[in-house]
C-alpha atoms as a PDB file:
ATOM      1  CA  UNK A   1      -8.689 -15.681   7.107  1.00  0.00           C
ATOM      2  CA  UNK A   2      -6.201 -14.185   9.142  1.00  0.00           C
ATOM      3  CA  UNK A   3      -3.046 -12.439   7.906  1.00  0.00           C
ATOM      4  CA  UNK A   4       0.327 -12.355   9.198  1.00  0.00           C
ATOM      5  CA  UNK A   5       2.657  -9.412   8.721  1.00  0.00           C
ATOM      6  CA  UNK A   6       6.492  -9.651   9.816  1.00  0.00           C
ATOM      7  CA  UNK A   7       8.561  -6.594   9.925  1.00  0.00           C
ATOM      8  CA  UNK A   8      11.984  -5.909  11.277  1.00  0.00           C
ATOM      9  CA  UNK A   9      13.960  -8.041   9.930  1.00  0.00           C
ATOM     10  CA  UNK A  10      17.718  -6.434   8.332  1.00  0.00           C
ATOM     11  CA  UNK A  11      21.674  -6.962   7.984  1.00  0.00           C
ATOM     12  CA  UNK A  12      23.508  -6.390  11.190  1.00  0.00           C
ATOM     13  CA  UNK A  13      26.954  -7.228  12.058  1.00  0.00           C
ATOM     14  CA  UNK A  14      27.376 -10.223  14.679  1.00  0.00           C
ATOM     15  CA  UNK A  15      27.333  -9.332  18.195  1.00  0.00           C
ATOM     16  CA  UNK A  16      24.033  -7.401  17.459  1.00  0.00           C
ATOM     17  CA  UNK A  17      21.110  -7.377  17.605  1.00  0.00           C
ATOM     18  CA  UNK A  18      17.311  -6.967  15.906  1.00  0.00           C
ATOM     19  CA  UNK A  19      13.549  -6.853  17.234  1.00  0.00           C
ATOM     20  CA  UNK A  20      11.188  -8.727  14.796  1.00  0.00           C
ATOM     21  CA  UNK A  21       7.365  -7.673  15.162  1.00  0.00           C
ATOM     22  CA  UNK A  22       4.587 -10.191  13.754  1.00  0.00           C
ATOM     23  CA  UNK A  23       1.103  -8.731  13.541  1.00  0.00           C
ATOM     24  CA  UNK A  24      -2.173 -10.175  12.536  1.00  0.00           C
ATOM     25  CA  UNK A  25      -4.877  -8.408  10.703  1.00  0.00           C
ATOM     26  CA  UNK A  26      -7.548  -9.774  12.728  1.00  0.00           C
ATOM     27  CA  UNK A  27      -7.923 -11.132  16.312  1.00  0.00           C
ATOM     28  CA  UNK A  28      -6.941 -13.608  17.396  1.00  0.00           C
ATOM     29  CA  UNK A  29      -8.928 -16.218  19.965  1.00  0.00           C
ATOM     30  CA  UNK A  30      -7.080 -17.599  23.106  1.00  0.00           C
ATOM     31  CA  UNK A  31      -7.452 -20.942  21.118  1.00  0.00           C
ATOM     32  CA  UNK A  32      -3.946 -19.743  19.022  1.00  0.00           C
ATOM     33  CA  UNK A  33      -0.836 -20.245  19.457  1.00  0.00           C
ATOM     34  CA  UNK A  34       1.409 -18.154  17.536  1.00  0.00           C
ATOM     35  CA  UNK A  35       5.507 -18.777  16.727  1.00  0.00           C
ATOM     36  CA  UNK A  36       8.397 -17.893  14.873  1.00  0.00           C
ATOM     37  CA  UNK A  37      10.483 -19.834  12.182  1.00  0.00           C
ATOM     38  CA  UNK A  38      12.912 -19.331  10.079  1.00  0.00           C
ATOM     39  CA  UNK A  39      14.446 -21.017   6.615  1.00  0.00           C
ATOM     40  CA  UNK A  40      18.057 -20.711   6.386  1.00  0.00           C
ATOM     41  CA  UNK A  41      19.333 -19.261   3.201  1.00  0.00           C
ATOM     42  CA  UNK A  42      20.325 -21.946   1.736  1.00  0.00           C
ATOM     43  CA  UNK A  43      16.668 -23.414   1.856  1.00  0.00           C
ATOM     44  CA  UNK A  44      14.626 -20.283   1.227  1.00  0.00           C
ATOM     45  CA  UNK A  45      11.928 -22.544  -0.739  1.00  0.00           C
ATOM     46  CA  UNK A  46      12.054 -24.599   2.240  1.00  0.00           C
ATOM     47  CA  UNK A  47       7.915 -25.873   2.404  1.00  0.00           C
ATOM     48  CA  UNK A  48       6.647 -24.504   5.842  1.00  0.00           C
ATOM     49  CA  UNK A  49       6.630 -28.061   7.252  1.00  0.00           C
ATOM     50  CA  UNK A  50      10.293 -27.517   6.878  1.00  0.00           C
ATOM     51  CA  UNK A  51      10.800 -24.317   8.610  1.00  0.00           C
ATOM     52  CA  UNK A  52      12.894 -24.553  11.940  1.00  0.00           C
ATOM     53  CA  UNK A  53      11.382 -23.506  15.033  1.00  0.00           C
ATOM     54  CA  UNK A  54      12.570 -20.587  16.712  1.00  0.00           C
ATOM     55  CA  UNK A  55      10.373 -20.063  19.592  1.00  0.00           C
ATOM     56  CA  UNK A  56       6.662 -20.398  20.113  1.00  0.00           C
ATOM     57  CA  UNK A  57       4.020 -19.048  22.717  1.00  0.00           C
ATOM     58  CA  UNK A  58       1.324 -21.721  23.745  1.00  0.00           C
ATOM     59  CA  UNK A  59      -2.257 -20.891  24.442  1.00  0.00           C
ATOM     60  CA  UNK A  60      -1.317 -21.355  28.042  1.00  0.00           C
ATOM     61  CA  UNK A  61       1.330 -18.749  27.924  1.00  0.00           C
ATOM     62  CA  UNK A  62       4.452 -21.016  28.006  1.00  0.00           C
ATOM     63  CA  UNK A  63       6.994 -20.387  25.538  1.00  0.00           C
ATOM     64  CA  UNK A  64       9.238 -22.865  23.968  1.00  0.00           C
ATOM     65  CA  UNK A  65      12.974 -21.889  22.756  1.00  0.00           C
ATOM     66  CA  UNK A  66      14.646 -24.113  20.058  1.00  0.00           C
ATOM     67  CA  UNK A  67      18.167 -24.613  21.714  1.00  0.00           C
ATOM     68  CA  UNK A  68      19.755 -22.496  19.049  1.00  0.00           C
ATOM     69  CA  UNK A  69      17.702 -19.284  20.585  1.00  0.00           C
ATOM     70  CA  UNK A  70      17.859 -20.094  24.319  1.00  0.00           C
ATOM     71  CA  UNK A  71      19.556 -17.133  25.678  1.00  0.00           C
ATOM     72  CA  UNK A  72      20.265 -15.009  23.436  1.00  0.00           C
ATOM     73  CA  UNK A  73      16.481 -14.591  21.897  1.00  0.00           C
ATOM     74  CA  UNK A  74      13.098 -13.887  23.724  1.00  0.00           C
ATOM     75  CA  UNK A  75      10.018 -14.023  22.611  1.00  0.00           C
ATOM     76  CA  UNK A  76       6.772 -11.986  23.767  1.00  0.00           C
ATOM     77  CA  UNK A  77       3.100 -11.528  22.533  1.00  0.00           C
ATOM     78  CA  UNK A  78       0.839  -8.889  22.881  1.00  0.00           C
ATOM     79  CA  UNK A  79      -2.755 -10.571  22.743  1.00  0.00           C
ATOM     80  CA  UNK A  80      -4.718  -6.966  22.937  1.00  0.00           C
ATOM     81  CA  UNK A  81      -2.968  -5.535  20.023  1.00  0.00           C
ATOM     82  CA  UNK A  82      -2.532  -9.678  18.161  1.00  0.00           C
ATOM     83  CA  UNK A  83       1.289  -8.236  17.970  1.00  0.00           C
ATOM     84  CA  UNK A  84       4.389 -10.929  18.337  1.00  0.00           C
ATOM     85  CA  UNK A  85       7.727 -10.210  18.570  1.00  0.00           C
ATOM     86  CA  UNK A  86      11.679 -11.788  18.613  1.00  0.00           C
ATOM     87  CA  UNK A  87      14.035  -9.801  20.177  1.00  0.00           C
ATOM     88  CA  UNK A  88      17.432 -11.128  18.931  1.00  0.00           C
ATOM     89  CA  UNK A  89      20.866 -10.725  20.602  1.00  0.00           C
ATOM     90  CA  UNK A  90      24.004 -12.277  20.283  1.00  0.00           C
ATOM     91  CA  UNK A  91      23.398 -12.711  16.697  1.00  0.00           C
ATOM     92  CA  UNK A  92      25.575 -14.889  14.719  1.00  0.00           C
ATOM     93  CA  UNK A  93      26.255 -15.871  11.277  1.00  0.00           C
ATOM     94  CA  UNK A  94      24.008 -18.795  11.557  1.00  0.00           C
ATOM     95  CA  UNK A  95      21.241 -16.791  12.310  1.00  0.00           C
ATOM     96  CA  UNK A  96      21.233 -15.483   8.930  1.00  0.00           C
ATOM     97  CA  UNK A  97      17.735 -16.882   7.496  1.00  0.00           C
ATOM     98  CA  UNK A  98      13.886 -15.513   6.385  1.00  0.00           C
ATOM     99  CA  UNK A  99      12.024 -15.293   9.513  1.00  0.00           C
ATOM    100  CA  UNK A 100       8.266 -16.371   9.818  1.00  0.00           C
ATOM    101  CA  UNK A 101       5.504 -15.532  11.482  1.00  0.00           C
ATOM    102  CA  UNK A 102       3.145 -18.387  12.676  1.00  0.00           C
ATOM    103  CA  UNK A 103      -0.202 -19.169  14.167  1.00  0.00           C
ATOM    104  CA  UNK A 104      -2.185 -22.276  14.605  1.00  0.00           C
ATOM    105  CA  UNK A 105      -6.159 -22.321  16.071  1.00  0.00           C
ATOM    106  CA  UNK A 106      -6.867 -25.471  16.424  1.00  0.00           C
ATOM    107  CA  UNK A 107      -5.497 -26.452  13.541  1.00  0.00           C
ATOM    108  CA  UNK A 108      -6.124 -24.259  11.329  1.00  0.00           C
ATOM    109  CA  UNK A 109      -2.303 -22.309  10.585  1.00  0.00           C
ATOM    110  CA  UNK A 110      -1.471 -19.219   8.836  1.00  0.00           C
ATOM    111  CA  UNK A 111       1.515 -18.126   7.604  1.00  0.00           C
ATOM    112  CA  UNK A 112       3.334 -14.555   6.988  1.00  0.00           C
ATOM    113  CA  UNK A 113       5.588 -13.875   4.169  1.00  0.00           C
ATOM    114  CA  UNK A 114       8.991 -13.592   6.252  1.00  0.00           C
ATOM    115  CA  UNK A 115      10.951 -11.362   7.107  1.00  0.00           C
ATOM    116  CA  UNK A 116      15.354 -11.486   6.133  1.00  0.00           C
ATOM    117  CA  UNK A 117      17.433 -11.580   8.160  1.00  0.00           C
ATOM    118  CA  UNK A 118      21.578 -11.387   7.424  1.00  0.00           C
ATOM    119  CA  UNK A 119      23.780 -11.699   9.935  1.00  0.00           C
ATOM    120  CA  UNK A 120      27.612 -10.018   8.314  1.00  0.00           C
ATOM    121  CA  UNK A 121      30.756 -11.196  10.232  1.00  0.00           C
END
């Protein structure tokens, strides 16, 4: 069973930015995708089916940005080391929110714990 570890995460003043790094204990097959979500404060007990997207990285390599994160956020994956990251500019107060790490292989998805992140004005 894989695990997912999110680090990075940490109160910065808008304007800035943050890096978030996802990593899985084991490796991962070409079969996952992997992605990152996030639960807004106010919803922290939010089940994972109701976690926003933030971005995701398909098995073919495309990457899909919620419209909140277009241009400002950018996601990458590094399949050798089963590393994912968000690199987060721009921030804003609405950004404020628990960050997850996610992967799904062929159905099968795990989870990380989050990571916060708080977003002061």
């Amino acid at each position: 069973q894989a695990q997912l570890v999110e680090s990075g995460g940490g109160t910065v003043q808008a304007g800035g930015s943050l890096k978030l790094s996802c990593v899985a204990s084991q490796a991962l097959s070409a079969d996952c995708e992997m992605g990152w979500y996030r639960a807004t404060t106010s919803n922290e007990r939010a089940r994972p089916s109701e976690r926003e997207l933030v971005a995701r990285h398909w098995t073919d390599d495309t990457i899909t940005y919620n419209e909140h994160a277009k241009g400002r956020f950018t996601l990458s994956r590094d399949k050798v080391n089963n590393k994912l990251y968000l690199e987060m500019t721009a921030l804003k107060s609405d950004d404020t929110a628990v960050y997850y790490c996610r992967t799904n292989c062929l159905g099968t998805v795990y989870w990380g714990k989050g990571t916060l992140v708080s977003i002061s004005s």
